[in-house]
C-alpha atoms as a PDB file:
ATOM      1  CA  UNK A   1     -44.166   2.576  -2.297  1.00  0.00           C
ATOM      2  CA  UNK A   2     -46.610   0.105  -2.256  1.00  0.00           C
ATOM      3  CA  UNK A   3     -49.178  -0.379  -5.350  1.00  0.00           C
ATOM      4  CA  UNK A   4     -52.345   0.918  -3.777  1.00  0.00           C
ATOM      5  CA  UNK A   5     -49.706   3.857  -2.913  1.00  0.00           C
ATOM      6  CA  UNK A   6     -48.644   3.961  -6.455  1.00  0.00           C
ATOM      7  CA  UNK A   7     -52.015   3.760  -7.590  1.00  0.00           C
ATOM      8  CA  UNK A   8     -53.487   6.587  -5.418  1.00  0.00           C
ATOM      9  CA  UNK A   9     -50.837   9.103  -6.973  1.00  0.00           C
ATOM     10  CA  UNK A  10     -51.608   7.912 -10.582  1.00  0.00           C
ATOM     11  CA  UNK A  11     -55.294   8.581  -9.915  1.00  0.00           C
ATOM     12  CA  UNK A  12     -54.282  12.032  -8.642  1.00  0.00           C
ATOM     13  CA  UNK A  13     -52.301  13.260 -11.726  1.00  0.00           C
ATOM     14  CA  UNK A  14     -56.379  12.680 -13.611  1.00  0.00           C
ATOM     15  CA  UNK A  15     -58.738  14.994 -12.099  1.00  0.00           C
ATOM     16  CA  UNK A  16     -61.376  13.305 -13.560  1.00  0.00           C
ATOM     17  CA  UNK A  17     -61.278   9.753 -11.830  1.00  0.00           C
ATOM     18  CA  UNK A  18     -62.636   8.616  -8.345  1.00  0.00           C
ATOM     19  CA  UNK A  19     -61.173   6.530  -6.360  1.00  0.00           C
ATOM     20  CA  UNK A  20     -63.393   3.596  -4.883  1.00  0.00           C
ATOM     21  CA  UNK A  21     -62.871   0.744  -2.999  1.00  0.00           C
ATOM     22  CA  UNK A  22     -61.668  -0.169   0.421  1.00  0.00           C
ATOM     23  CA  UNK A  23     -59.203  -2.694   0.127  1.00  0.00           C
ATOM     24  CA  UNK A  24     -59.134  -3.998  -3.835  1.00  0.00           C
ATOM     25  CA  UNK A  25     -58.991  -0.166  -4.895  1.00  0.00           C
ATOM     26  CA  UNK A  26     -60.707   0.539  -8.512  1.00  0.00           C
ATOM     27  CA  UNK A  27     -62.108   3.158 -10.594  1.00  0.00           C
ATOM     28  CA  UNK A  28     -65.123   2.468 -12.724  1.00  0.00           C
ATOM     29  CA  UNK A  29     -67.559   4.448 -14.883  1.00  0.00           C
ATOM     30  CA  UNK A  30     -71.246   3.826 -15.905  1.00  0.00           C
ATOM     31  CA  UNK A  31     -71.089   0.282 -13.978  1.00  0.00           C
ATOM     32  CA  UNK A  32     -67.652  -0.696 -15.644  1.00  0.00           C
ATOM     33  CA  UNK A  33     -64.574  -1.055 -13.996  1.00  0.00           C
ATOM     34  CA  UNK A  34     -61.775  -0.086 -15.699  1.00  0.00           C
ATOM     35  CA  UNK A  35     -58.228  -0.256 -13.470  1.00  0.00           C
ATOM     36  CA  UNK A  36     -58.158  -2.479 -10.443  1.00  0.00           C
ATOM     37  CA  UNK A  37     -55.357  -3.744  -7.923  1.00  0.00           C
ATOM     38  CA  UNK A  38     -55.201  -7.017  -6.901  1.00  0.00           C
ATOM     39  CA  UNK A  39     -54.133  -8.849  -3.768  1.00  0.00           C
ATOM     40  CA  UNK A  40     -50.844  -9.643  -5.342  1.00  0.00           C
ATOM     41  CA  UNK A  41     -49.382  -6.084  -5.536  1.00  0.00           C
ATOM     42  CA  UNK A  42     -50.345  -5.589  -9.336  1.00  0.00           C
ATOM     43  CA  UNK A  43     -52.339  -2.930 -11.417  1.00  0.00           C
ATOM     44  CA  UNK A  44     -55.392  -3.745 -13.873  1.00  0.00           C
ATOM     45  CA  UNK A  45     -56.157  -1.968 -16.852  1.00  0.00           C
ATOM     46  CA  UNK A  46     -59.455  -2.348 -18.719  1.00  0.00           C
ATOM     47  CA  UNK A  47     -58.101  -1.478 -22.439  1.00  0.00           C
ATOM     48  CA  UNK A  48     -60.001  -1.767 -26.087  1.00  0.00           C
ATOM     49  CA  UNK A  49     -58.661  -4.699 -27.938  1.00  0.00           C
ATOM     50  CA  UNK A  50     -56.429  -3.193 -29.848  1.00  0.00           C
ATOM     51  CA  UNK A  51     -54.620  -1.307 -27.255  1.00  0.00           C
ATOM     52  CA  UNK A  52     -54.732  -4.360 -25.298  1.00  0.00           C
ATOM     53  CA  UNK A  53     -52.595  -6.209 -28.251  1.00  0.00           C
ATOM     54  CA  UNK A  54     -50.597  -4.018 -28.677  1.00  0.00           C
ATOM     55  CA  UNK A  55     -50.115  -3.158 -24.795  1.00  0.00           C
ATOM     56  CA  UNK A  56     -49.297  -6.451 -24.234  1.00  0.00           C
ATOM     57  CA  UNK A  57     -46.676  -6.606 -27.343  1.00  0.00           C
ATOM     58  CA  UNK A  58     -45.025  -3.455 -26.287  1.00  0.00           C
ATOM     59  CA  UNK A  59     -44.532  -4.379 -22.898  1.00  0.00           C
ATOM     60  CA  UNK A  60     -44.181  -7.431 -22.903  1.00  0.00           C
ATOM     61  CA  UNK A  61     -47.362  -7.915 -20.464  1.00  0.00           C
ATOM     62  CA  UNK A  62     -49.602 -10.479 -19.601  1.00  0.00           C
ATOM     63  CA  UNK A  63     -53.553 -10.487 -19.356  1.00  0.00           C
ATOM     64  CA  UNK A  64     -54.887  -9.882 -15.926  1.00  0.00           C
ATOM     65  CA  UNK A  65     -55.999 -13.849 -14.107  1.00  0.00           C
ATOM     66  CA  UNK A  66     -57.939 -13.342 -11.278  1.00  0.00           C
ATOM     67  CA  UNK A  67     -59.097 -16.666  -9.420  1.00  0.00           C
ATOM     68  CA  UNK A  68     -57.714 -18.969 -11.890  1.00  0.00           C
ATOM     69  CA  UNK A  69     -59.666 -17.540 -14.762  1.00  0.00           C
ATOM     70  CA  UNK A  70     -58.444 -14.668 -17.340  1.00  0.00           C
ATOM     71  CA  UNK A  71     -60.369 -11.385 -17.080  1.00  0.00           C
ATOM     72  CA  UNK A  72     -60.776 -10.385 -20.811  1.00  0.00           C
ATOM     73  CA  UNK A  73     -59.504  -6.718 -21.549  1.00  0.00           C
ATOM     74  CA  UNK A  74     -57.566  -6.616 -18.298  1.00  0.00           C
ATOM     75  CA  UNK A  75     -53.607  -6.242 -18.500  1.00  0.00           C
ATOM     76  CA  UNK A  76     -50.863  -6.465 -16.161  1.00  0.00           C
ATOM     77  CA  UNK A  77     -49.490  -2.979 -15.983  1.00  0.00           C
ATOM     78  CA  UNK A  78     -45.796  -4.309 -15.480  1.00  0.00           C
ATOM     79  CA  UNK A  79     -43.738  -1.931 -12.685  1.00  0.00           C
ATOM     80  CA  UNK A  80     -41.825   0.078 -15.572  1.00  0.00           C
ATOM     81  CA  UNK A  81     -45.253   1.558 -16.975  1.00  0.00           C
ATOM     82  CA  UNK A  82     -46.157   2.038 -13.786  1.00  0.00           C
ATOM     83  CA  UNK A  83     -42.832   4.341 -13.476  1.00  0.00           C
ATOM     84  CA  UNK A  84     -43.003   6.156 -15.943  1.00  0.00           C
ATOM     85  CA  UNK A  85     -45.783   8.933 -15.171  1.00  0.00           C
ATOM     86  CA  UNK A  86     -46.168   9.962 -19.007  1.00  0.00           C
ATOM     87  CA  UNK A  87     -47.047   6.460 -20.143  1.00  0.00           C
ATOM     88  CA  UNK A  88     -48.905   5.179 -17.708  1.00  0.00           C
ATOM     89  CA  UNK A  89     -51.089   8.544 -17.866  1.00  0.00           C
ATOM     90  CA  UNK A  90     -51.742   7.754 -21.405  1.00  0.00           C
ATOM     91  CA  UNK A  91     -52.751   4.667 -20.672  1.00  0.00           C
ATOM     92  CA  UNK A  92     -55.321   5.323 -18.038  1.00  0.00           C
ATOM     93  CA  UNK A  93     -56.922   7.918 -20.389  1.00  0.00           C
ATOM     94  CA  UNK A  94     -57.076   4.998 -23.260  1.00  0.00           C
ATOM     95  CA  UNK A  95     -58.979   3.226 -20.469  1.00  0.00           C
ATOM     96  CA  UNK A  96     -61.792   5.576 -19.777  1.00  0.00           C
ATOM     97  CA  UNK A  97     -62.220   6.382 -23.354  1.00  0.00           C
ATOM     98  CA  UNK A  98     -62.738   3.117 -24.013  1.00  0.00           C
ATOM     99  CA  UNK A  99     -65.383   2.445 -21.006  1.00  0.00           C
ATOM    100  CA  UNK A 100     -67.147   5.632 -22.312  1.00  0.00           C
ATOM    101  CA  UNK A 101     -67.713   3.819 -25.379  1.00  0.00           C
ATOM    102  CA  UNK A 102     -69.437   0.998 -23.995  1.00  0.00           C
ATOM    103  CA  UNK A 103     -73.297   0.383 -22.879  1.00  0.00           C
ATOM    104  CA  UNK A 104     -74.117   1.921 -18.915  1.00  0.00           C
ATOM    105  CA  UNK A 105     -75.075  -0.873 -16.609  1.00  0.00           C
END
């Protein structure tokens, strides 16, 4: 499966995201994005600071560098999250509490 096929069927277990994008695929809410692939195969999660620590602790992740420069509250949603359906679930619904809670655009 590729990621944008991955992606699709996590977005598909959560009734309550849209799909957007053509060919970067993303969901976003109230003018924020908040999950993103990229052109390298990988999945983007926008996450609140402290799930973003301890994200990155527990799976031993990286933050999310696109063109050189590090997008802040991104992570790198490494391929064994992305696996396993419960977890990565959980993790998606972090990510659009935590958009809720920030200013529209």
């Amino acid at each position: 499966m590729t990621i944008k096929e991955k992606y699709k069927d996590l977005l598909s277990r959560n009734a309550d995201v849209e799909l957007k994008g053509k060919n970067q695929l993303y969901t976003s809410m109230n003018g924020h994005m908040y999950s993103q692939t990229n052109k390298a195969g990988q999945l983007e999660l926008r996450l609140s600071k402290e799930d973003d620590a301890e994200f990155m602790q527990r799976y031993d992740s990286e933050p999310f560098k696109s063109y050189g420069a590090f997008m802040r509250g991104y992570v790198v949603v490494p391929d064994s999250v992305l696996k396993d359906h419960a977890e990565i679930d959980k993790y998606l619904k972090k990510s659009m509490e935590y958009i809720k809670t920030l200013e529209p655009k």
